[in-house]
N, C-alpha and C. Protein backbone atom coordinates (compact mmCIF):
# COMPACT_ATOMS: atom_id res chain seq x y z
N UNK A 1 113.91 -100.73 -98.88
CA UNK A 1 112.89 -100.87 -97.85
C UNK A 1 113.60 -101.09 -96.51
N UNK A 2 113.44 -100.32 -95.71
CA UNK A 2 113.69 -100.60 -94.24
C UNK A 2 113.53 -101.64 -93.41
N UNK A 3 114.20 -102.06 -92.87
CA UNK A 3 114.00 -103.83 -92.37
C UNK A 3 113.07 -103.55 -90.79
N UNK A 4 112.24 -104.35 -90.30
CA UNK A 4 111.19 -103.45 -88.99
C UNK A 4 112.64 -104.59 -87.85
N UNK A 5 112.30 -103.69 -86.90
CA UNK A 5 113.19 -103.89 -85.62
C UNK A 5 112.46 -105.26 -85.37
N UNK A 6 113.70 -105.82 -84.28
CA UNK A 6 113.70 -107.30 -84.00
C UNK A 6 113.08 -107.84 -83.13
N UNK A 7 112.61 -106.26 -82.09
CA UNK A 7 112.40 -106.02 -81.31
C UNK A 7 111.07 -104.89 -80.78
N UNK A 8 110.38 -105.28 -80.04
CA UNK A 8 108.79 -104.44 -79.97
C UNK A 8 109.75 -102.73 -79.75
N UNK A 9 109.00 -101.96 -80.16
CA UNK A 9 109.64 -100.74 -79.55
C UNK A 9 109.06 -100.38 -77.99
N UNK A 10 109.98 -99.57 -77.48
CA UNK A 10 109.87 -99.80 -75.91
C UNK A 10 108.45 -98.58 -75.86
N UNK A 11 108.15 -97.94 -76.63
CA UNK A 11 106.73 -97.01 -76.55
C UNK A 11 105.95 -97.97 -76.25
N UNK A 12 105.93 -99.62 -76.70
CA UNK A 12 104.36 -100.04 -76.79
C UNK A 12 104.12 -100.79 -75.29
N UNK A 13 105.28 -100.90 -75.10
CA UNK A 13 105.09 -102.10 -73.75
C UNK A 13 104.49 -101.52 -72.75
N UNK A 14 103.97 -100.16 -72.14
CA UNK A 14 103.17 -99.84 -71.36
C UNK A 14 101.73 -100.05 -71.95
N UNK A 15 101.79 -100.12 -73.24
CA UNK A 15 100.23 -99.69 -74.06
C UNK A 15 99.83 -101.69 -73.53
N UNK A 16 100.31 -102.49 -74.35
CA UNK A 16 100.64 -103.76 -73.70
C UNK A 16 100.57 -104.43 -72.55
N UNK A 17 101.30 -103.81 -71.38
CA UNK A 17 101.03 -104.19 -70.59
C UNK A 17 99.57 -103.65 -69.61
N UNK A 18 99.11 -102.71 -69.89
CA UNK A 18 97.88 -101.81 -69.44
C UNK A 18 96.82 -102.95 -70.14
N UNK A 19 97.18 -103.45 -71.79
CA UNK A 19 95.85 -104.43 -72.05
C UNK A 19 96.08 -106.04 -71.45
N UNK A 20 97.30 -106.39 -71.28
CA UNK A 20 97.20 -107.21 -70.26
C UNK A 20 96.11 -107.30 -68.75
N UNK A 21 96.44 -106.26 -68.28
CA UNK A 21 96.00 -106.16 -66.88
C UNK A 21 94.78 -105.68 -66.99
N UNK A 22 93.99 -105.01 -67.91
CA UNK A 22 92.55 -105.00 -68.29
C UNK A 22 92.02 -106.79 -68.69
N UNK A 23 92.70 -107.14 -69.87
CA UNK A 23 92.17 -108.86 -70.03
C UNK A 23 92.55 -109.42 -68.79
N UNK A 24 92.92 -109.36 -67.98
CA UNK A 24 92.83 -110.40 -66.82
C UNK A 24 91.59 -110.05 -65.73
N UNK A 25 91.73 -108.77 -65.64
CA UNK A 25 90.52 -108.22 -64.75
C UNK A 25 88.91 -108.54 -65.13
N UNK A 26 88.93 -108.39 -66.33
CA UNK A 26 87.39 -108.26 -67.05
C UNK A 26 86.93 -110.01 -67.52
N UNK A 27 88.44 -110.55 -67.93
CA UNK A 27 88.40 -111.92 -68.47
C UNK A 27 87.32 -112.41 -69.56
N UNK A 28 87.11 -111.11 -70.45
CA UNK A 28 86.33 -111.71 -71.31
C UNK A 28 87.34 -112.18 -72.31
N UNK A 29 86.64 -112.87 -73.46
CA UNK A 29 87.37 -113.43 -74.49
C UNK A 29 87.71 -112.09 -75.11
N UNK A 30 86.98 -111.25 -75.90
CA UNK A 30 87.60 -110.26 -76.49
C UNK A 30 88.61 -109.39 -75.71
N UNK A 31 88.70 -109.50 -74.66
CA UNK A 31 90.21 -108.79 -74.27
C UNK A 31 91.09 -109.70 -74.33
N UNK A 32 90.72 -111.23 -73.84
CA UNK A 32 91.67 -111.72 -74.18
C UNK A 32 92.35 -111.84 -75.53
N UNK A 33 91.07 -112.22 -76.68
CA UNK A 33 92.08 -112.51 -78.11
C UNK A 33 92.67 -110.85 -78.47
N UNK A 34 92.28 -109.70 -78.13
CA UNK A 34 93.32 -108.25 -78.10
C UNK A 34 94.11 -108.63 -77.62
N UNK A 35 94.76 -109.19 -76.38
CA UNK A 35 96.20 -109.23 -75.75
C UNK A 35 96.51 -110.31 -76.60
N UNK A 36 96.29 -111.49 -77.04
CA UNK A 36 96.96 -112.55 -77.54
C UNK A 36 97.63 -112.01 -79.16
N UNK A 37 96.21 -110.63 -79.63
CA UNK A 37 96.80 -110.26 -80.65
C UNK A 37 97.76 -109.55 -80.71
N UNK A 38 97.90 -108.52 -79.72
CA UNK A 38 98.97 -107.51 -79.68
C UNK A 38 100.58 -108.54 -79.11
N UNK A 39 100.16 -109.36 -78.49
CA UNK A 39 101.25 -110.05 -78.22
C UNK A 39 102.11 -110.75 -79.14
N UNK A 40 101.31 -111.19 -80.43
CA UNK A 40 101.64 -111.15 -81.53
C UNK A 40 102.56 -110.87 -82.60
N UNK A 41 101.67 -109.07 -82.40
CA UNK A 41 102.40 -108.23 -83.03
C UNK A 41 103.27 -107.93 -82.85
N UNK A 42 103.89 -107.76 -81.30
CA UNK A 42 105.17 -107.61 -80.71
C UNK A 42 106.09 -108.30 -80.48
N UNK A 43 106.07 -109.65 -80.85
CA UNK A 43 106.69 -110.48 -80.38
C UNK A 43 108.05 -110.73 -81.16
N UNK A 44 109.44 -111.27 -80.73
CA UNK A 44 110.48 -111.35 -81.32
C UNK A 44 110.27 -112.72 -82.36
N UNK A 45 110.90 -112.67 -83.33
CA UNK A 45 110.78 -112.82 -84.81
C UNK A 45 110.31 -114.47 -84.37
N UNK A 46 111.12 -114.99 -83.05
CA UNK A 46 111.64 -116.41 -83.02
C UNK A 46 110.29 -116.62 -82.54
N UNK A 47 109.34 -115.67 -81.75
CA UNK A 47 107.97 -116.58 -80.63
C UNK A 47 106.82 -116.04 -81.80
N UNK A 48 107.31 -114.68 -82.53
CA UNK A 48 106.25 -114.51 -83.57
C UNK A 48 104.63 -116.28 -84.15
N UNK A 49 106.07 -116.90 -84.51
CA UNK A 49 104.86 -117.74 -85.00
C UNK A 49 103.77 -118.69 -83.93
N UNK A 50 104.63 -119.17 -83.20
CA UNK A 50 103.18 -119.32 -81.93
C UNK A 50 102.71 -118.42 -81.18
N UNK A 51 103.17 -116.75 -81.28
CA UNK A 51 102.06 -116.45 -80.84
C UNK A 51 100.80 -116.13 -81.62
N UNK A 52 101.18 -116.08 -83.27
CA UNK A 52 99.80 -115.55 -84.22
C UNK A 52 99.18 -116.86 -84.51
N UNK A 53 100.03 -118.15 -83.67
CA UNK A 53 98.83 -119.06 -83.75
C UNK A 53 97.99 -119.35 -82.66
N UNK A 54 98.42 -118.68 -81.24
CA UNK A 54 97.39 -118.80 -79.83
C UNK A 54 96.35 -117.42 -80.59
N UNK A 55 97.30 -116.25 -81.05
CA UNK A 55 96.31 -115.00 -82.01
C UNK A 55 94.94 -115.51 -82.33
N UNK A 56 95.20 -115.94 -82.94
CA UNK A 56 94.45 -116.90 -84.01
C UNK A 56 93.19 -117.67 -83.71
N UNK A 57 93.90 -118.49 -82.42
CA UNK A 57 93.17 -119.66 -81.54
C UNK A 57 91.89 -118.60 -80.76
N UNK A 58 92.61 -117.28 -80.33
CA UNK A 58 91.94 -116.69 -79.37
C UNK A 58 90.76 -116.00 -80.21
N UNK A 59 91.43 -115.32 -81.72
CA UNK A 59 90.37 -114.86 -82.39
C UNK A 59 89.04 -115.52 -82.33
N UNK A 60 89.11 -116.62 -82.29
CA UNK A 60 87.92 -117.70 -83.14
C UNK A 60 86.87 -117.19 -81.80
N UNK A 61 86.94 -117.37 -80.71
CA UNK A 61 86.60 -117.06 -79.62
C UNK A 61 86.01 -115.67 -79.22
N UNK A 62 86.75 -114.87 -79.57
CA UNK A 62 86.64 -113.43 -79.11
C UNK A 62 86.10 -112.50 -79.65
N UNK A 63 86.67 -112.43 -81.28
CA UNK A 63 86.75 -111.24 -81.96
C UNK A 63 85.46 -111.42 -83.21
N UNK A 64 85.15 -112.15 -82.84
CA UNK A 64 83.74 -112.07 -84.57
C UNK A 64 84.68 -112.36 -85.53
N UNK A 65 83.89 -112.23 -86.72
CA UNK A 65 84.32 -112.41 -88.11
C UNK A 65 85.53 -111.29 -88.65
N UNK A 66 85.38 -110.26 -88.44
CA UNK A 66 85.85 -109.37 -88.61
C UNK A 66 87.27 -109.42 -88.08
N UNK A 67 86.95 -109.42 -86.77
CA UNK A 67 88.66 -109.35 -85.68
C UNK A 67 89.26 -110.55 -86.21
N UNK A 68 88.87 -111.74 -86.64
CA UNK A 68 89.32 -113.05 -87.13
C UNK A 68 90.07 -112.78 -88.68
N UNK A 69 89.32 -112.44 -89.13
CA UNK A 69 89.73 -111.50 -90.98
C UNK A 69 90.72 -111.13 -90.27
N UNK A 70 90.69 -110.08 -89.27
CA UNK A 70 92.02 -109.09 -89.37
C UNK A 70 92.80 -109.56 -89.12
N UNK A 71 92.87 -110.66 -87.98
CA UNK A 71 94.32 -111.02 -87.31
C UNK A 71 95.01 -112.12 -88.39
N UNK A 72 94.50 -113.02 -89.12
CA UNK A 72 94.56 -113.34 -90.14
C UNK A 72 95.58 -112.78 -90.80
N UNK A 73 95.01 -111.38 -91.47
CA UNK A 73 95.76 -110.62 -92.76
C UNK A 73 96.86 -110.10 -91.76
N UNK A 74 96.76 -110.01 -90.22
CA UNK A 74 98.34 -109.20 -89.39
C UNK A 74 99.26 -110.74 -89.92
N UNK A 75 98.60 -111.99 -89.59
CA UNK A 75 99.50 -113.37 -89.81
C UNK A 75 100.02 -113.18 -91.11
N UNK A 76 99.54 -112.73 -92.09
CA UNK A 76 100.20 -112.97 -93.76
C UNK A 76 98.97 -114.49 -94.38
N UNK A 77 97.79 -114.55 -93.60
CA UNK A 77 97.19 -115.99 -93.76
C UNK A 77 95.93 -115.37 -95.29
């Protein structure tokens, strides 16, 4: 099995930073818990775990039942 990089790949960080600057503009919760999630996902191995727990924090807020399930199963929870 292939080990995943340590590191976000450099394709996503425009996708990333574009949902950044949408969640700040609009400031709803669901853009926010999307950026907290994708931030997440990208994050180096060491900030990984606080960020799928702000993820997490933001889900409860943002995303319904569903987006909460998911970010969840992205955590391994």
């Amino acid at each position: 099995m292939d080990t995943p990089p340590s590191r976000p790949p450099d394709s996503a960080r425009p996708f990333l930073n574009a949902l950044s600057v949408w969640a700040e503009r609009t400031r709803t919760d669901w853009a926010r818990a999307s950026l907290a999630r994708a931030r997440a996902l990208l994050a180096e191995r060491p900030e990984a775990e606080a960020a799928f727990r702000a993820a997490l924090e933001q889900a409860d807020r943002g995303l319904g039942p569903f987006g909460q399930a998911h970010t969840q199963l992205l955590y391994g929870k």
